[in-house]
Protein backbone atom coordinates (compact mmCIF):
# COMPACT_ATOMS: atom_id res chain seq x y z
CA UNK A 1 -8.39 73.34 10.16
CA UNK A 2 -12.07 73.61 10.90
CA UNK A 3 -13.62 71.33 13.73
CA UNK A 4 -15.38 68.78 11.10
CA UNK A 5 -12.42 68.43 9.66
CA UNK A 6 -9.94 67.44 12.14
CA UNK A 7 -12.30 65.00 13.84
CA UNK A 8 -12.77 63.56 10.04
CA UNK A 9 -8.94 63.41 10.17
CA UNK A 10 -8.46 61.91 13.07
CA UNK A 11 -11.55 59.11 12.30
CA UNK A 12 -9.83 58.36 8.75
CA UNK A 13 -6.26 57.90 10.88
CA UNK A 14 -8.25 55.69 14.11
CA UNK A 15 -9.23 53.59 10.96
CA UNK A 16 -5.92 53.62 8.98
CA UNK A 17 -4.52 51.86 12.58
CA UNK A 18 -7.07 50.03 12.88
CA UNK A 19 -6.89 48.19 9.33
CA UNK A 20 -2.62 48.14 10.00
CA UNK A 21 -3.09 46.35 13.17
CA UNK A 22 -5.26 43.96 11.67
CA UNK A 23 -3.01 43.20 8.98
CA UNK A 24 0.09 42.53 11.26
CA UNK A 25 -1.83 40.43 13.34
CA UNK A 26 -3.18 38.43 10.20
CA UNK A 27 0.84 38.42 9.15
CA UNK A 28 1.65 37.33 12.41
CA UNK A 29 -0.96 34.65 12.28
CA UNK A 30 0.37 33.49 9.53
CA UNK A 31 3.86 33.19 10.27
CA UNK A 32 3.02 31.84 13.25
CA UNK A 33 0.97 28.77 10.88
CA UNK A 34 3.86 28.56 8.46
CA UNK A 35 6.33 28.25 11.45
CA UNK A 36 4.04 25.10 13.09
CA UNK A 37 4.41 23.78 9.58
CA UNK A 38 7.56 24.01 9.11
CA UNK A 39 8.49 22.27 12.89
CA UNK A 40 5.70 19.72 12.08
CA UNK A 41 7.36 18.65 8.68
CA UNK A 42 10.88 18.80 10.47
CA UNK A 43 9.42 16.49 13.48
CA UNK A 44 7.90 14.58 10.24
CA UNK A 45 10.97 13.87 8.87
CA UNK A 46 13.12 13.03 12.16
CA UNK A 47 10.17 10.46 13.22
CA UNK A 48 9.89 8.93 9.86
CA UNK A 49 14.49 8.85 10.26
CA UNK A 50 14.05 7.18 13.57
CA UNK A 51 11.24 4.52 12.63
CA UNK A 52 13.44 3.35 9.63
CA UNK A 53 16.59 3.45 11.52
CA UNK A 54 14.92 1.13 14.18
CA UNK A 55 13.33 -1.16 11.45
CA UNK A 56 16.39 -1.26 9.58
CA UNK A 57 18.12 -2.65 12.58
CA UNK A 58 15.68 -5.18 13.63
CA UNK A 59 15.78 -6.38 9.88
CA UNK A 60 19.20 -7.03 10.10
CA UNK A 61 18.58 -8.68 13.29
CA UNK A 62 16.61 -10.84 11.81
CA UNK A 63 17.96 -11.68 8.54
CA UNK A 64 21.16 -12.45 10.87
CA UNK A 65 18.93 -15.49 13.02
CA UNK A 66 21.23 -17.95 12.14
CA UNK A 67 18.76 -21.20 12.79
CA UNK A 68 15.60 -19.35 12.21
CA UNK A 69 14.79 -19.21 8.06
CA UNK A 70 11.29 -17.45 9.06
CA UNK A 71 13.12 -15.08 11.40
CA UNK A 72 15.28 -14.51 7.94
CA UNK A 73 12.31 -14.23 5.57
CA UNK A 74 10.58 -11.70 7.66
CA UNK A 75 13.93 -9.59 7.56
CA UNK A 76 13.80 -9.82 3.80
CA UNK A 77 10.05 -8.71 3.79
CA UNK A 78 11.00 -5.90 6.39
CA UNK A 79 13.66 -4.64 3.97
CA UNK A 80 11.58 -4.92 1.28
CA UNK A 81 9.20 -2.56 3.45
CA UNK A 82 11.34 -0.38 4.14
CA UNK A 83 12.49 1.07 0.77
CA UNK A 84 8.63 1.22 -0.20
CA UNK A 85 8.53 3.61 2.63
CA UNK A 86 12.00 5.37 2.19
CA UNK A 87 13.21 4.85 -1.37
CA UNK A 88 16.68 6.94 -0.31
CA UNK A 89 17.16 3.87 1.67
CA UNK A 90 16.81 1.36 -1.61
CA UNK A 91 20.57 0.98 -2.90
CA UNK A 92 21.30 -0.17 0.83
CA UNK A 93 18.44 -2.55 1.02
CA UNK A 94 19.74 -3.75 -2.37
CA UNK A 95 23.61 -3.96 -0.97
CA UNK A 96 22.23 -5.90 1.99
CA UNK A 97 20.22 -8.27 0.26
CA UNK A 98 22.99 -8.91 -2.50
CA UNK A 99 25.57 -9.61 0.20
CA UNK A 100 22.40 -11.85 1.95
CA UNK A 101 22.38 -13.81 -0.91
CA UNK A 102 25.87 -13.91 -1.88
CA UNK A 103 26.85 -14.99 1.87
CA UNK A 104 27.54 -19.16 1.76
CA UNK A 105 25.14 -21.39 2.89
CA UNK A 106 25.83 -22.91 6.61
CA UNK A 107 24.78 -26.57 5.75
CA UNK A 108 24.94 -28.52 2.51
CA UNK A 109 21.50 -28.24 0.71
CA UNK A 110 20.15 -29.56 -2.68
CA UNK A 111 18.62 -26.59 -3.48
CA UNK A 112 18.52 -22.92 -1.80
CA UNK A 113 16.62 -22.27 1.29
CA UNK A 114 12.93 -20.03 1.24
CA UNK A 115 14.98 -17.47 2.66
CA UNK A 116 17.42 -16.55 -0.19
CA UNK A 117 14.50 -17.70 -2.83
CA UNK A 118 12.75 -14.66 -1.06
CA UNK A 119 15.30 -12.39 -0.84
CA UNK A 120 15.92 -12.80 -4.78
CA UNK A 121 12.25 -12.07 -5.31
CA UNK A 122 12.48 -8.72 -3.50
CA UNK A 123 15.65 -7.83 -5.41
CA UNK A 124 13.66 -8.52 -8.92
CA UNK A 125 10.69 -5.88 -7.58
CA UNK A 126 13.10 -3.19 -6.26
CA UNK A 127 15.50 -3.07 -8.57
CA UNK A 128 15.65 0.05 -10.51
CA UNK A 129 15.97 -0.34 -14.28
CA UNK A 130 19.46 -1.69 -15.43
CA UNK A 131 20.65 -1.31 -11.81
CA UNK A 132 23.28 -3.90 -11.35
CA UNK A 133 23.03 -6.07 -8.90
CA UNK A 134 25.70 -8.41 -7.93
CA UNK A 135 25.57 -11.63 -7.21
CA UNK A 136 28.93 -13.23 -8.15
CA UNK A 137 29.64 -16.69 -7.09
CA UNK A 138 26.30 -16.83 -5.54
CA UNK A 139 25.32 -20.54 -4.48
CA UNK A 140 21.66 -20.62 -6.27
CA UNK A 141 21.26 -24.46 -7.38
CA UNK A 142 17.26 -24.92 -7.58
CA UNK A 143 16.26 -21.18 -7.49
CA UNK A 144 13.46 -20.34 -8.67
CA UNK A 145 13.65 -16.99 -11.22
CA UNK A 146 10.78 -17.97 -13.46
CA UNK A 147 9.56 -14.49 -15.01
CA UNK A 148 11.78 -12.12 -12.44
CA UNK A 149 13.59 -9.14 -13.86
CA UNK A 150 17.63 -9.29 -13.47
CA UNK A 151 18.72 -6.96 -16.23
CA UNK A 152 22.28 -6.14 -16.09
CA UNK A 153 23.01 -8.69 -13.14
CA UNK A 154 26.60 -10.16 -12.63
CA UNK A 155 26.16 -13.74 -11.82
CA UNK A 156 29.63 -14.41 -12.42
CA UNK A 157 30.99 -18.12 -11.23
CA UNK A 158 27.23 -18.50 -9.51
CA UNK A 159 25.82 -21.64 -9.27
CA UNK A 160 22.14 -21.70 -11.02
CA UNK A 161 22.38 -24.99 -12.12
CA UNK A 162 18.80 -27.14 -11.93
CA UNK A 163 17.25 -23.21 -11.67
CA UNK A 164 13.77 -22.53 -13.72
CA UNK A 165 14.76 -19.48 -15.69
CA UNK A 166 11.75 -19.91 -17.90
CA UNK A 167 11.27 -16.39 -18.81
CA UNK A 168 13.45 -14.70 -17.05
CA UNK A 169 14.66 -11.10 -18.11
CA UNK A 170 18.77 -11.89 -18.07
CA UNK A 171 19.32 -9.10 -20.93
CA UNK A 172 22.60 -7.55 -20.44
CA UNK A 173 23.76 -10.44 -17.74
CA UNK A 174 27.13 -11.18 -16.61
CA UNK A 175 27.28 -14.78 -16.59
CA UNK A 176 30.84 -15.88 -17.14
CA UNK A 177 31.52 -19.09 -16.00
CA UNK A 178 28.12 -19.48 -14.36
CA UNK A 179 26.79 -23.19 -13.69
CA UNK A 180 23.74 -23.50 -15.97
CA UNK A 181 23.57 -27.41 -16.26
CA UNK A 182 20.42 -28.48 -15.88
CA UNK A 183 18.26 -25.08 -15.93
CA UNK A 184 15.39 -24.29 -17.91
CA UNK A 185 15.73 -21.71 -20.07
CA UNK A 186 12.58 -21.90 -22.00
CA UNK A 187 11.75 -17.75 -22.91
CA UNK A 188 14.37 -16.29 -21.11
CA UNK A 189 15.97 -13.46 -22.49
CA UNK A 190 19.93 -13.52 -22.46
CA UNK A 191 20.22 -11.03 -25.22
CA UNK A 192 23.87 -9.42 -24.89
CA UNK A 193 24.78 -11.36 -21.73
CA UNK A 194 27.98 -12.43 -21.55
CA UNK A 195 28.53 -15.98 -21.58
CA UNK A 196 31.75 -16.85 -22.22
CA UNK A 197 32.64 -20.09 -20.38
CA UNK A 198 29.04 -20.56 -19.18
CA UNK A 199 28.13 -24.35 -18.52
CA UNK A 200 24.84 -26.43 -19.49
CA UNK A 201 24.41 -29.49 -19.58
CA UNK A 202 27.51 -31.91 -20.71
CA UNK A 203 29.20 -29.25 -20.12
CA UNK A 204 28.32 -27.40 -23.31
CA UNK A 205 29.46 -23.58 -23.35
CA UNK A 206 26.25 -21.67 -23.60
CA UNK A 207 25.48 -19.26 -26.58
CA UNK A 208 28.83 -17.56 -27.45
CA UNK A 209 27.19 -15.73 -30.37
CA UNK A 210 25.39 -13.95 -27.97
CA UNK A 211 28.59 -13.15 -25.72
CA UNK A 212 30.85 -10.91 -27.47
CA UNK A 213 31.07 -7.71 -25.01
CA UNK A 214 33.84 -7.27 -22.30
CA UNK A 215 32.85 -8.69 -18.90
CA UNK A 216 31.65 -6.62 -16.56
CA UNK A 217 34.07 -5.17 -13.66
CA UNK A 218 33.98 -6.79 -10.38
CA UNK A 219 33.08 -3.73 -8.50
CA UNK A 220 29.73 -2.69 -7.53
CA UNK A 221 27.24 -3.72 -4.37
């Protein structure tokens, strides 16, 4: 091999290293990006874990202040929060808030406290559609539902009497045996509800033309 040659040679193979070192150090750049992604999404994730864990827990905190109803509205609002944020988290806030309501009240009142009356708002915005939500036996005399969204809700044996239900979305509703006497029912839709055994006023059983499906089964949140 002449002299020109070789050093030709040996120039093309100074550059062919050249160029292959620069490409594994681009490659190594960029694994070295994708890896500080990859932790940063990771630490992401375990911070976002941790600051719902710790709100969860102070909402139960203080939806659990027995003589405090702000303390107990602020817990509802914090839950409410809290599934905006994590929406894998919604069927619990839902269970929570369902048993919140559900739970009896500590004193005699005429009508429900602003604490349950919030925590039934919440439900009505979370809800997915036709999620069921149960609220069986649930003391509500004097809530107000005017407008909300309770599709396929069990209000079995619940007490809505002297409620505004003026139009209310109760399509699909469980209410057998529920205490309607007294509510206002002005637009609301109970389209295939069940309302066998459902009381207004005088005790008159409420639409049983509109009530011919099964009840719904007891289980559920």
């Amino acid at each position: 091999m002449k002299l020109a040659d070789r050093i030709g040679a040996e120039k093309d193979l100074r550059v062919a290293l050249l160029q292959a070192s620069a490409g594994l150090l681009l490659i190594g750049g960029a694994m070295a990006t994708w890896r500080q992604v990859v932790i940063a999404q990771a630490q992401y994730r375990l911070n976002v874990t941790i600051r719902v864990a710790t709100a969860f827990t102070s909402a139960l905190e203080q939806i659990g202040a027995a003589e405090s109803i702000p303390r107990r509205v602020g817990g509802v609002y914090a839950l409410e929060r809290i599934a905006a944020e994590d929406p894998t988290e919604k069927p619990r806030v839902v269970g929570v808030l369902c048993a919140f309501i559900r739970q009896p009240p500590q004193h005699a009142m005429a009508s429900i406290s602003p604490d349950v009356q919030a925590a039934l708002a919440v439900l009505s915005r979370i809800k997915s559609p036709h999620e069921r939500i149960i609220l069986d036996e649930a003391k509500l005399r004097g809530a107000n539902l005017r407008g909300l969204n309770f599709e396929q809700a069990s209000f079995r044996g619940a007490v809505l009497a002297d409620a505004d239900l003026t139009g209310a979305s109760l399509r699909g509703c469980d209410l057998t045996a529920a205490d309607l006497r007294n509510a206002a029912l002005k637009g609301a839709d109970l389209s295939e509800a069940v309302t066998e055994e459902a009381l207004l006023s005088a005790g008159d059983v409420l639409g049983t033309s509109s009530s011919r499906r099964q009840p719904f089964p007891r289980d559920g949140l």
